[in-house]
Structures are given as structure tokens and as C-alpha cells.
PDB file of N, CA and C in Angstrom:
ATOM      1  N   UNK A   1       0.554 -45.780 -32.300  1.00  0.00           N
ATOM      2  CA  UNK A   1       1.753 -44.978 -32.279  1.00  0.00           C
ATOM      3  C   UNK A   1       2.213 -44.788 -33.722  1.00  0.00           C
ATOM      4  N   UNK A   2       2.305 -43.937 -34.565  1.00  0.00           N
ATOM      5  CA  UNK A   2       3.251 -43.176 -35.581  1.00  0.00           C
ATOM      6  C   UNK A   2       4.328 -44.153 -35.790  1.00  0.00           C
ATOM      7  N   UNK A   3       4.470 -44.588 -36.511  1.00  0.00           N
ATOM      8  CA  UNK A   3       5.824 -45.146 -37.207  1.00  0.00           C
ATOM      9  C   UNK A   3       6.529 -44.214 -38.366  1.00  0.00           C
ATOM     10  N   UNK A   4       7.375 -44.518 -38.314  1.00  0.00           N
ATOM     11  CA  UNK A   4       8.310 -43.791 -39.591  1.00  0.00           C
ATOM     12  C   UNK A   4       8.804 -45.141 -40.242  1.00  0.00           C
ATOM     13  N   UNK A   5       8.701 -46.187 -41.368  1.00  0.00           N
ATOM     14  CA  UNK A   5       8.970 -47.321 -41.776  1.00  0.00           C
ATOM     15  C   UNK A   5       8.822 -48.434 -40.725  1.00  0.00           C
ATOM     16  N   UNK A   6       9.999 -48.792 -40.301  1.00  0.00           N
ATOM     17  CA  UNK A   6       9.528 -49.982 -39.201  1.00  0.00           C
ATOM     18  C   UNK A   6       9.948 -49.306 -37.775  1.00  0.00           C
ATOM     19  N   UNK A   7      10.413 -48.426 -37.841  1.00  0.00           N
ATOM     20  CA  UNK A   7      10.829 -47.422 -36.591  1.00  0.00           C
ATOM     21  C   UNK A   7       9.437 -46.847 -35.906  1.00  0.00           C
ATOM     22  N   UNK A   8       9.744 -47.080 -34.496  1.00  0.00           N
ATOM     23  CA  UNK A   8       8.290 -46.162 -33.943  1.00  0.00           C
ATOM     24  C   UNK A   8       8.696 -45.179 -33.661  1.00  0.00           C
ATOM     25  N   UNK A   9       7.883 -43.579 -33.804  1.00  0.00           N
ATOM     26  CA  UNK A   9       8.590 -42.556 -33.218  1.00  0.00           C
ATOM     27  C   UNK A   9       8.209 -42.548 -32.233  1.00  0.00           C
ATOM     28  N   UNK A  10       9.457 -42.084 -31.258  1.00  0.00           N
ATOM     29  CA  UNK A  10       9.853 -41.829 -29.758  1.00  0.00           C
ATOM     30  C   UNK A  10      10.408 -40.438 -29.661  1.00  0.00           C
ATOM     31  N   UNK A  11      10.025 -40.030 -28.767  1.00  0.00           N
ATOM     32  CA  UNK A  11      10.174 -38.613 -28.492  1.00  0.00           C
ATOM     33  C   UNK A  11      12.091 -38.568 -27.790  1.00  0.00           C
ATOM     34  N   UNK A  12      12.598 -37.612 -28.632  1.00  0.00           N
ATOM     35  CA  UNK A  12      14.414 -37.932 -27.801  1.00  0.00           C
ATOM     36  C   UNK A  12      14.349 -37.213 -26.544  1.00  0.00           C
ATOM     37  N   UNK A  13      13.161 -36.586 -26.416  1.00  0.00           N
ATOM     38  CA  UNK A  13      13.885 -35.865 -24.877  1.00  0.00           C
ATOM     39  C   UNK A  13      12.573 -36.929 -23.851  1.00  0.00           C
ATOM     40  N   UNK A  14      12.556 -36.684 -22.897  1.00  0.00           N
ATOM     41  CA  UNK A  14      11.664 -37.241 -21.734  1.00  0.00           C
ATOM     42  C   UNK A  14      10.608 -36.350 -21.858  1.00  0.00           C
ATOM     43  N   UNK A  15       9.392 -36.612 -21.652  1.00  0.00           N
ATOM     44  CA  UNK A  15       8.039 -35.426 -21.514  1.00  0.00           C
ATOM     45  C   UNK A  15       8.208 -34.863 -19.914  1.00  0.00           C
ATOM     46  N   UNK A  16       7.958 -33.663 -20.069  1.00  0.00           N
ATOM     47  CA  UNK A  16       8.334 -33.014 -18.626  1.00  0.00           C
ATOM     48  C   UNK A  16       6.599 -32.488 -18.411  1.00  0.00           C
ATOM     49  N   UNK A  17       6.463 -31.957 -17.002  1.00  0.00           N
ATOM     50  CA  UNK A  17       5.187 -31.393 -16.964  1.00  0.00           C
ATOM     51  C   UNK A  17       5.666 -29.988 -16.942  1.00  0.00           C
ATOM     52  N   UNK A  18       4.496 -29.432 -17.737  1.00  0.00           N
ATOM     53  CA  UNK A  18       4.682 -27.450 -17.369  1.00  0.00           C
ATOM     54  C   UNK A  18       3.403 -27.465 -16.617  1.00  0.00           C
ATOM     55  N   UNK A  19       3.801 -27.035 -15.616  1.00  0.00           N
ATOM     56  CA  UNK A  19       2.430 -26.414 -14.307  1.00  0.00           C
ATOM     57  C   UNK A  19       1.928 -24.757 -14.429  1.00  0.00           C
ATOM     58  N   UNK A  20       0.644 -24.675 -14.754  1.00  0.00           N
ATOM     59  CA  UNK A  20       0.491 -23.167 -14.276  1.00  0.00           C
ATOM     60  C   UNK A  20      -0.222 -22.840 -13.169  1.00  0.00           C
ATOM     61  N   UNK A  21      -0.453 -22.001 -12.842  1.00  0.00           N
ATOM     62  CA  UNK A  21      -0.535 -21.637 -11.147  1.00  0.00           C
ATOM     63  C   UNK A  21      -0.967 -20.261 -10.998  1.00  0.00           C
ATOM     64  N   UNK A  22      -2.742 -20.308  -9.950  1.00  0.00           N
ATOM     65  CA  UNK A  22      -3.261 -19.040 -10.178  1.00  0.00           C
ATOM     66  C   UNK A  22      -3.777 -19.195  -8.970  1.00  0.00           C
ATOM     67  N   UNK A  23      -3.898 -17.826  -8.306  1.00  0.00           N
ATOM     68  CA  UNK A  23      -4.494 -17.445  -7.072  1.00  0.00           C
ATOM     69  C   UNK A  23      -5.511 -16.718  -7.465  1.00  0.00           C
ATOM     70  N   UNK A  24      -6.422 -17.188  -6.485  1.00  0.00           N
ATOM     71  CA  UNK A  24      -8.298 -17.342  -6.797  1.00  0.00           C
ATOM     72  C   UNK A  24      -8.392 -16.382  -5.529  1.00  0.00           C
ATOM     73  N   UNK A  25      -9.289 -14.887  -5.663  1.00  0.00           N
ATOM     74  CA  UNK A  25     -10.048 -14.390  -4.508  1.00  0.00           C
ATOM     75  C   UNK A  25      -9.419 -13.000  -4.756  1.00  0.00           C
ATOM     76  N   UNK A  26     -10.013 -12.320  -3.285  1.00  0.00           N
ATOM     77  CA  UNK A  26     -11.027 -12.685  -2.249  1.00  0.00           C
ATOM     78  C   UNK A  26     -12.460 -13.435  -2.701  1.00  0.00           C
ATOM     79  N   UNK A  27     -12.628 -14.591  -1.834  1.00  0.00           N
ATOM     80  CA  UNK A  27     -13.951 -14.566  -2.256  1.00  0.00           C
ATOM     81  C   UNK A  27     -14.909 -15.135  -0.916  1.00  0.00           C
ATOM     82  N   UNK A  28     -16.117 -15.160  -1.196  1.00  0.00           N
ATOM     83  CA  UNK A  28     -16.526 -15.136   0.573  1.00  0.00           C
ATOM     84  C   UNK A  28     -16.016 -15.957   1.340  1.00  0.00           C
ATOM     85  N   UNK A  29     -15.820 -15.494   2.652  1.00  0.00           N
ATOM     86  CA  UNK A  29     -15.409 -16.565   4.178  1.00  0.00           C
ATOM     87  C   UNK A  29     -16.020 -17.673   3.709  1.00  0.00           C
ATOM     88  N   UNK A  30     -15.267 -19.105   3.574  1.00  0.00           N
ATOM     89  CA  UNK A  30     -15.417 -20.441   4.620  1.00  0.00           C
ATOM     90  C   UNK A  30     -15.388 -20.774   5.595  1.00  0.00           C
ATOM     91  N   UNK A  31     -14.935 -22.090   6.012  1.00  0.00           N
ATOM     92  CA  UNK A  31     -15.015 -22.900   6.959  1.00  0.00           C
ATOM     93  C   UNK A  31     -13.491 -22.279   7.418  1.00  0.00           C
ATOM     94  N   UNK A  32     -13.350 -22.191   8.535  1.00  0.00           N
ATOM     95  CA  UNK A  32     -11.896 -21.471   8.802  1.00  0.00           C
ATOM     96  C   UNK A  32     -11.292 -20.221   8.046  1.00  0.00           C
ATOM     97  N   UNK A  33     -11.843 -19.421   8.094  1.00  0.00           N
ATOM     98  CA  UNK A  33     -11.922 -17.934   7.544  1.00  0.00           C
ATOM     99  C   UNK A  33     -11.370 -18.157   6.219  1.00  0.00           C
ATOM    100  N   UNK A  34     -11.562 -19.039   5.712  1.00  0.00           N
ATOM    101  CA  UNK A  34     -10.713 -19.229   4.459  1.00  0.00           C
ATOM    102  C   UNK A  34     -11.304 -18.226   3.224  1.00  0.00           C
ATOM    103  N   UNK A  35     -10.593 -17.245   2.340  1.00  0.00           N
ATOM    104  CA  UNK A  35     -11.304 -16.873   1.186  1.00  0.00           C
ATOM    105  C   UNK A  35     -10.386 -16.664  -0.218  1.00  0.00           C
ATOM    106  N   UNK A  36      -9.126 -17.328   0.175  1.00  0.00           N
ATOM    107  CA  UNK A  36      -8.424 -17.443  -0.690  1.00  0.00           C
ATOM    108  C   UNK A  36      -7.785 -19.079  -1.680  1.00  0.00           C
ATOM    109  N   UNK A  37      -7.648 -19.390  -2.551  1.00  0.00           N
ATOM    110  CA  UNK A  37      -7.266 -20.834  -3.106  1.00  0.00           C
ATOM    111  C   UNK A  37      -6.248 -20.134  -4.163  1.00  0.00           C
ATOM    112  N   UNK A  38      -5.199 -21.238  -3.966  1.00  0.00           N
ATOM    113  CA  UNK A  38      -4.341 -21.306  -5.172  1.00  0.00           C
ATOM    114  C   UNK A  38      -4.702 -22.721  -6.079  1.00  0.00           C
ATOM    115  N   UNK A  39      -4.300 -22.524  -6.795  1.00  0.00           N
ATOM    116  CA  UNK A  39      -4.638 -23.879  -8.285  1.00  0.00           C
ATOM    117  C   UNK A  39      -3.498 -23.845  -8.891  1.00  0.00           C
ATOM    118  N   UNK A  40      -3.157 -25.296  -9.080  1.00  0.00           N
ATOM    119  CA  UNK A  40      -1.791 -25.837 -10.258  1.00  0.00           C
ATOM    120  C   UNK A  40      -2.495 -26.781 -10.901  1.00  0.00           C
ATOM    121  N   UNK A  41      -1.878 -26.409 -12.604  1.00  0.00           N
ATOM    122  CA  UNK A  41      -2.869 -27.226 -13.188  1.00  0.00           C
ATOM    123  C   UNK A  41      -1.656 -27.762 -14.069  1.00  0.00           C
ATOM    124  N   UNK A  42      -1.449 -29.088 -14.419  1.00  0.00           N
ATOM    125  CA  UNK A  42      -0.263 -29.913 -14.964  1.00  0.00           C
ATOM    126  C   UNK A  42      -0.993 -29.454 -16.408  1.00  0.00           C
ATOM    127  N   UNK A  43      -0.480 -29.023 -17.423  1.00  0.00           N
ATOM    128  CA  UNK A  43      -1.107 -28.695 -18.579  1.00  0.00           C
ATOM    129  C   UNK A  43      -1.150 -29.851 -19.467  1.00  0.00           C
ATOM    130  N   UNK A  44       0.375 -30.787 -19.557  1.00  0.00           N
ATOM    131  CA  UNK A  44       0.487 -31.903 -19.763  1.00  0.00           C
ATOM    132  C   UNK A  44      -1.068 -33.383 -19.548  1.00  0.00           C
ATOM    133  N   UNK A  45      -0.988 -33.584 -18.313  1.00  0.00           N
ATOM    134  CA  UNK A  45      -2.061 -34.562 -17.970  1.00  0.00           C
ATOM    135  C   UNK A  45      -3.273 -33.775 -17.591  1.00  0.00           C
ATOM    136  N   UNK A  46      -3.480 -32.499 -17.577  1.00  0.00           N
ATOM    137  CA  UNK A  46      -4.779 -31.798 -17.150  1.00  0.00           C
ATOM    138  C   UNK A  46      -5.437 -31.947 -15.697  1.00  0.00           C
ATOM    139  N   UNK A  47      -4.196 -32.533 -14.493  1.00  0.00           N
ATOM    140  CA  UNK A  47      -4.424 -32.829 -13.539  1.00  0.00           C
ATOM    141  C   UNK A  47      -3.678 -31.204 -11.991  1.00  0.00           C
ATOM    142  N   UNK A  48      -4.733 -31.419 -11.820  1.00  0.00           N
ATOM    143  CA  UNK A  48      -5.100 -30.298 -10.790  1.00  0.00           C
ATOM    144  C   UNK A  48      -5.137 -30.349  -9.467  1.00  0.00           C
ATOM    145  N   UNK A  49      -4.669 -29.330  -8.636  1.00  0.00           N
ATOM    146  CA  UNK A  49      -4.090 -29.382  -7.234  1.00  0.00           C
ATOM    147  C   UNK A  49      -4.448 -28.388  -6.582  1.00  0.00           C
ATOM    148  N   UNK A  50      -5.027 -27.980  -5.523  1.00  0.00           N
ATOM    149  CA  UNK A  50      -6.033 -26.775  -5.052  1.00  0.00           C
ATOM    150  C   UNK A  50      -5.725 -26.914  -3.581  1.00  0.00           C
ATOM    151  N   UNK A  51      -5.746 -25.681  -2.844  1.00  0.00           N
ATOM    152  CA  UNK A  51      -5.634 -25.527  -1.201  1.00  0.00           C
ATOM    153  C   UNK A  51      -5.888 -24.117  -1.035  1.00  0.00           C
ATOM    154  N   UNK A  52      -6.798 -23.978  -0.361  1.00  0.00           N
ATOM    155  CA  UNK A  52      -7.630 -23.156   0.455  1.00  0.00           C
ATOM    156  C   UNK A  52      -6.391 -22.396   1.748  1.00  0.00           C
ATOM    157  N   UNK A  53      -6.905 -21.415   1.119  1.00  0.00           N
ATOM    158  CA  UNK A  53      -6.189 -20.188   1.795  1.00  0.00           C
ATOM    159  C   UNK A  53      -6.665 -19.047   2.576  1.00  0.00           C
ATOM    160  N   UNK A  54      -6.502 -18.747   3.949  1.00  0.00           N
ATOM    161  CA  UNK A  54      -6.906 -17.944   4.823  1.00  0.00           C
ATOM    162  C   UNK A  54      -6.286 -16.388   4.201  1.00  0.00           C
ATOM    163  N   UNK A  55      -4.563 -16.713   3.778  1.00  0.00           N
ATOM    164  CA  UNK A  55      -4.071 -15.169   3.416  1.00  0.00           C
ATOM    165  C   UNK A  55      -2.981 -15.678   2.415  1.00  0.00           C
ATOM    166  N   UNK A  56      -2.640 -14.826   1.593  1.00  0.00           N
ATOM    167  CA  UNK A  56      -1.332 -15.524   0.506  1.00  0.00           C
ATOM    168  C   UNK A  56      -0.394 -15.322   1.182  1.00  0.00           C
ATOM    169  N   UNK A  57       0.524 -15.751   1.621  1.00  0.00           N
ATOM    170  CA  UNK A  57       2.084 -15.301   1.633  1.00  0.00           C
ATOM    171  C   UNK A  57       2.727 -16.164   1.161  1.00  0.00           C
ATOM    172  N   UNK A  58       4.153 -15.574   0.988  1.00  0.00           N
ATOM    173  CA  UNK A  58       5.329 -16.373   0.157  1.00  0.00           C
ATOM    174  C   UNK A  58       5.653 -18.039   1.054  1.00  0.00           C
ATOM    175  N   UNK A  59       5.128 -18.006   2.219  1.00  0.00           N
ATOM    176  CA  UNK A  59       5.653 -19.300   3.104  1.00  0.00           C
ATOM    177  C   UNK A  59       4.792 -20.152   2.607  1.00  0.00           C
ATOM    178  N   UNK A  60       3.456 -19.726   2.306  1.00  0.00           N
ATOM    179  CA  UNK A  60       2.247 -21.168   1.916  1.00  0.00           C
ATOM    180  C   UNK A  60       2.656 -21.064   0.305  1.00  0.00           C
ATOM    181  N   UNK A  61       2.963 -20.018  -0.247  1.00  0.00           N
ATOM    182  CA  UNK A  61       2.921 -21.168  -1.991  1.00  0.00           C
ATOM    183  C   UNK A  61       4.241 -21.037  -2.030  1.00  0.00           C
ATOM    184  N   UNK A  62       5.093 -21.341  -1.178  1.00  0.00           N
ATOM    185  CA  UNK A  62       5.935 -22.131  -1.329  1.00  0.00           C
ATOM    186  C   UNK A  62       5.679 -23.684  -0.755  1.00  0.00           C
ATOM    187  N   UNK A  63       5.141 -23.941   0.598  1.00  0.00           N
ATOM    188  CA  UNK A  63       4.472 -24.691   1.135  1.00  0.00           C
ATOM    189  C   UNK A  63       3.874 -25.705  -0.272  1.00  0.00           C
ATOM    190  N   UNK A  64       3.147 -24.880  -0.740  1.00  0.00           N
ATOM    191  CA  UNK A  64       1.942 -25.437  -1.524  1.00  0.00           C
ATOM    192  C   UNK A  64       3.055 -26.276  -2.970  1.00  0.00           C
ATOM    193  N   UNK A  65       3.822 -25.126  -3.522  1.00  0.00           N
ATOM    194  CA  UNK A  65       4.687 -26.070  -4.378  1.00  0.00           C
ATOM    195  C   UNK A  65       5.363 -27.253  -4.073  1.00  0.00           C
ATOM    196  N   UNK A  66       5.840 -26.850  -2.753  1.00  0.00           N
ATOM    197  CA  UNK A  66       6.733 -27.515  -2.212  1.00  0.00           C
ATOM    198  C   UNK A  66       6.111 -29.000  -2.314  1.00  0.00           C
ATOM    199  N   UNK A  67       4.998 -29.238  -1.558  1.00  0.00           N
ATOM    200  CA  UNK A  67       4.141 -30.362  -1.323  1.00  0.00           C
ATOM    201  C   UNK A  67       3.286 -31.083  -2.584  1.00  0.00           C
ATOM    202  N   UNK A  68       2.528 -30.081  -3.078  1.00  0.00           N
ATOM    203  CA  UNK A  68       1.601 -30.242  -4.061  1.00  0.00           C
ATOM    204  C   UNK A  68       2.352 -30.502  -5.555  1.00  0.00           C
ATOM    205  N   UNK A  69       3.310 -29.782  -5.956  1.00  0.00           N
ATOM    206  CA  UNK A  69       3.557 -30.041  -6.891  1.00  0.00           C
ATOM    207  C   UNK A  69       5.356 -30.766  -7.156  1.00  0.00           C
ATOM    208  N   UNK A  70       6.223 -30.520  -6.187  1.00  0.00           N
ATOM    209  CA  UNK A  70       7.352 -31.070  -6.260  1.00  0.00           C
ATOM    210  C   UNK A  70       7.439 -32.848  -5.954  1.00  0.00           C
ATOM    211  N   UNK A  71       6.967 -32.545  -4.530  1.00  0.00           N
ATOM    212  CA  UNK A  71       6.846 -33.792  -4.115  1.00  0.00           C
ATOM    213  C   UNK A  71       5.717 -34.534  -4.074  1.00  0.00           C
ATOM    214  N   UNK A  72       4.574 -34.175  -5.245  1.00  0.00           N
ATOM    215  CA  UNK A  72       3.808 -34.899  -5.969  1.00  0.00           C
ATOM    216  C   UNK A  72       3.645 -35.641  -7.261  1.00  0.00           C
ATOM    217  N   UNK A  73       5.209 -34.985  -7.893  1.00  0.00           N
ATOM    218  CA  UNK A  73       5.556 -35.424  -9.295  1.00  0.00           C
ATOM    219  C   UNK A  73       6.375 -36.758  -8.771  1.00  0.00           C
ATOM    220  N   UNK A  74       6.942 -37.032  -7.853  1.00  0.00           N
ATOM    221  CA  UNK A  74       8.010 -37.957  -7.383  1.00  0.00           C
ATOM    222  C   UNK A  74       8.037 -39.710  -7.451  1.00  0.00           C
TER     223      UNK A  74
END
């Protein structure tokens, strides 16, 4: 860790995650007509979150934030 004399530097605010978030497709049928995926990727820890999608609508990536990334940071 970086010192400044006998001081360690510490960051004054808290590290937050920034998530980005991309919808993948059409791409061929799966297993359950699936041909769509969304992806969140924590840019911070480089850790990644994926769910397979039959059709986009606003109810699943909200769903998907909701689960995957809100109440996965917790």
C-alpha cells in the first residue's frame, strides 16, 4: 500500500462498483427457445453476470438487475 510519510493512503470516499450492461442477439435457438442474453460486467472486480433470454422486455432486465446485480452486491 502507498504511504505518504507514515500515513497510508486511504481512499476518502468508499469504492463503489460501476456495472455495464449489454444485450447479446438474436442469436441461434437454445434449450428453451432461448436466443437472447443480457451481461453485467462489475468493471471494478471484472466479475460478470449473464441470463439467457427467450425475448427482452422491460420486466426481465429489470428482473435481471433487480436479482443479479442489486441484490447481489448485498
Amino acid at each position: 500500500m502507498p504511504t505518504i510519510g507514515n500515513m497510508p493512503h486511504i481512499p476518502t470516499e468508499p469504492l463503489t462498483p460501476i456495472w455495464g450492461l449489454d444485450l447479446i442477439g438474436p442469436m441461434s435457438q437454445g434449450k428453451g427457445q432461448v436466443k437472447y442474453a443480457v451481461v453485467a460486467v462489475d468493471y471494478f472486480t471484472k466479475w460478470v453476470e449473464v441470463e439467457a433470454l427467450v425475448t427482452i422486455t422491460t420486466a426481465r432486465m429489470e428482473d435481471f438487475v433487480w436479482t443479479h446485480i442489486y441484490l447481489g452486491s448485498l
